[in-house]
C-alpha atoms as a PDB file:
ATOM      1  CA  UNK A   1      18.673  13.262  16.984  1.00  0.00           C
ATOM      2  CA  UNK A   2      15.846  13.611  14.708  1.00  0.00           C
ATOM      3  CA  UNK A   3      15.108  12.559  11.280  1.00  0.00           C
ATOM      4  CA  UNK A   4      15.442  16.187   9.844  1.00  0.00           C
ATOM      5  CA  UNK A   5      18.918  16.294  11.576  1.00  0.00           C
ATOM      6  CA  UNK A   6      19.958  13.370   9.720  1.00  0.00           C
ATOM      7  CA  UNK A   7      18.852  14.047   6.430  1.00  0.00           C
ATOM      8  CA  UNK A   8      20.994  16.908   6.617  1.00  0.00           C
ATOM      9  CA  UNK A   9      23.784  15.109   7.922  1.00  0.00           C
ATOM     10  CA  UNK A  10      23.204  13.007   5.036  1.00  0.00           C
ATOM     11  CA  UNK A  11      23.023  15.560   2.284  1.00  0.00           C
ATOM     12  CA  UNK A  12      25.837  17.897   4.012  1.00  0.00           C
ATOM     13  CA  UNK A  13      27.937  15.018   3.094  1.00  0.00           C
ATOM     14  CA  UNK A  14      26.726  13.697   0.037  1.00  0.00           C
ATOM     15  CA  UNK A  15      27.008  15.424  -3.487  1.00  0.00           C
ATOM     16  CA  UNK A  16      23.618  16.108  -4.826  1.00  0.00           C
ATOM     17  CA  UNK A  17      23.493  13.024  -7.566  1.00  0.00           C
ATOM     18  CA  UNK A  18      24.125  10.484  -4.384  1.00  0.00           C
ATOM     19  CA  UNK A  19      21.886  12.077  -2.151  1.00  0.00           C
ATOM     20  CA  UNK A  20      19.458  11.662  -5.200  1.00  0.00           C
ATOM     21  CA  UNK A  21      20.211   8.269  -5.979  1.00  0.00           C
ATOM     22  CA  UNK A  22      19.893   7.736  -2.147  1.00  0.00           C
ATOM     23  CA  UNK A  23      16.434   8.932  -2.371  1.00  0.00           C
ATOM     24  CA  UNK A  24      15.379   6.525  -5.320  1.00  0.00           C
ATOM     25  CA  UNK A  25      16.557   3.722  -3.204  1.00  0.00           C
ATOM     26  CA  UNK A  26      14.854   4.884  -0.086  1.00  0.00           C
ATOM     27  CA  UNK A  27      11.353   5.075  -1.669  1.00  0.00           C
ATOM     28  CA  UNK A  28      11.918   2.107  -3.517  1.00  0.00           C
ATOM     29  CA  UNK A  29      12.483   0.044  -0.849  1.00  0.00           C
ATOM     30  CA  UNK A  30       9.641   1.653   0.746  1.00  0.00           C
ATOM     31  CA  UNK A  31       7.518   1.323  -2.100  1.00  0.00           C
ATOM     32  CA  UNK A  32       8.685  -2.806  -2.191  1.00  0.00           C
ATOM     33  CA  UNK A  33       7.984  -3.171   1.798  1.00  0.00           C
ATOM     34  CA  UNK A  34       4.562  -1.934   1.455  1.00  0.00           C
ATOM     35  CA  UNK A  35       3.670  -4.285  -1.560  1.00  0.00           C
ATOM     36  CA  UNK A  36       4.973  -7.555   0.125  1.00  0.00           C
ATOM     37  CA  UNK A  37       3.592  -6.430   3.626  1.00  0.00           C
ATOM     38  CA  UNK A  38       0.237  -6.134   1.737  1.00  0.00           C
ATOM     39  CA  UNK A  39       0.299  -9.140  -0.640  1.00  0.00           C
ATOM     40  CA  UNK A  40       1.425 -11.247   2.268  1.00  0.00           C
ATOM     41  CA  UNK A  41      -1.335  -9.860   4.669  1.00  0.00           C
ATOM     42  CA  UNK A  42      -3.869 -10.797   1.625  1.00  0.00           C
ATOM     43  CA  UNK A  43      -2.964 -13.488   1.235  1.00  0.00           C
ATOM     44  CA  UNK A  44      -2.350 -14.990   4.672  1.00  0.00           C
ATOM     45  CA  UNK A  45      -6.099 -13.868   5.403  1.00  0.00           C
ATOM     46  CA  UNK A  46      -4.622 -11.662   8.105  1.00  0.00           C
ATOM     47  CA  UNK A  47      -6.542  -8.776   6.619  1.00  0.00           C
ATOM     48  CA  UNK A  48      -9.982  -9.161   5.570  1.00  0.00           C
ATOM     49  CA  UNK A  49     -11.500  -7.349   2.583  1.00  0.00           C
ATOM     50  CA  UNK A  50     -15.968  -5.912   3.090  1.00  0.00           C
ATOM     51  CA  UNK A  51     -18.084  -7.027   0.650  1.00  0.00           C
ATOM     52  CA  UNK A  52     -18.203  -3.516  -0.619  1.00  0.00           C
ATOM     53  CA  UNK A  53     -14.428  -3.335  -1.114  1.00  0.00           C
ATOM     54  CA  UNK A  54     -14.822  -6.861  -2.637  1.00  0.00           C
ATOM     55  CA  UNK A  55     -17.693  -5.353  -5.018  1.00  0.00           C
ATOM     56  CA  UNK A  56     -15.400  -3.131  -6.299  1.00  0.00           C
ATOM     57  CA  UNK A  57     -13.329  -5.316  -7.306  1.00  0.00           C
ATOM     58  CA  UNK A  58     -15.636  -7.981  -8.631  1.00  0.00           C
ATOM     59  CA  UNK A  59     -18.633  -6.713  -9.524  1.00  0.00           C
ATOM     60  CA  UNK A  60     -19.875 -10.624  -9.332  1.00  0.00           C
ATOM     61  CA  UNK A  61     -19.204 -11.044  -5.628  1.00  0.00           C
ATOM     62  CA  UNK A  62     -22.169  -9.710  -4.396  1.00  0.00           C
ATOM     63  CA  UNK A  63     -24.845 -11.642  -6.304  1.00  0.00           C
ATOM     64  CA  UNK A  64     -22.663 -15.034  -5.071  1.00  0.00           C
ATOM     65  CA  UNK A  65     -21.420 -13.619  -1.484  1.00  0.00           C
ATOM     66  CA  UNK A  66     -24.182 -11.081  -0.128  1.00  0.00           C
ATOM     67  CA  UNK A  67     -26.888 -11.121  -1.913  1.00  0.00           C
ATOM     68  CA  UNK A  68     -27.927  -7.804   0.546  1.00  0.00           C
ATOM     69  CA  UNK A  69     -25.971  -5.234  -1.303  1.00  0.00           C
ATOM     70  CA  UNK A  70     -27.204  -7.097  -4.240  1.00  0.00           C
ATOM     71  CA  UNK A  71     -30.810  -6.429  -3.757  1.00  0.00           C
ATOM     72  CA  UNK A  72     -29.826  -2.881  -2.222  1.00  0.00           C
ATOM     73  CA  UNK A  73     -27.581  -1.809  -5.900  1.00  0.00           C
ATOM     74  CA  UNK A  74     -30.810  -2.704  -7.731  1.00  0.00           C
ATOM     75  CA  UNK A  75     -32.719   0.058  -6.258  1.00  0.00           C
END
């Protein structure tokens, strides 16, 4: 059975505000999974941020970190 079957299933036998409200709750929960899986894997040092990516996001980690792309964003 695949998933296209059962979301039919599902709204065959749901009235349209459920099936809705179903929805919500399904990306939600989605939405929440991916947040913790990526704060935790941030945090844990699991995952690993460049020093481009970490540029980005502080422009002040290059002159400290890698002073490299430093020197290169001057030119």
């Amino acid at each position: 059975m695949n998933a296209y079957v059962m979301i039919e299933y599902v709204k065959k036998n749901l009235r349209a505000e459920q099936f809705q409200a179903l929805g919500r709750l399904t990306m939600s929960i989605a939405i929440f999974l991916f947040l913790f899986a990526f704060i935790y894997l941030s945090l844990s040092g699991a995952t690993r941020f460049s020093g481009r990516s970490m540029t980005l996001l502080d422009p002040t980690y290059a002159k400290k970190y890698v002073p490299i792309i430093a020197s290169v964003s001057e030119h």
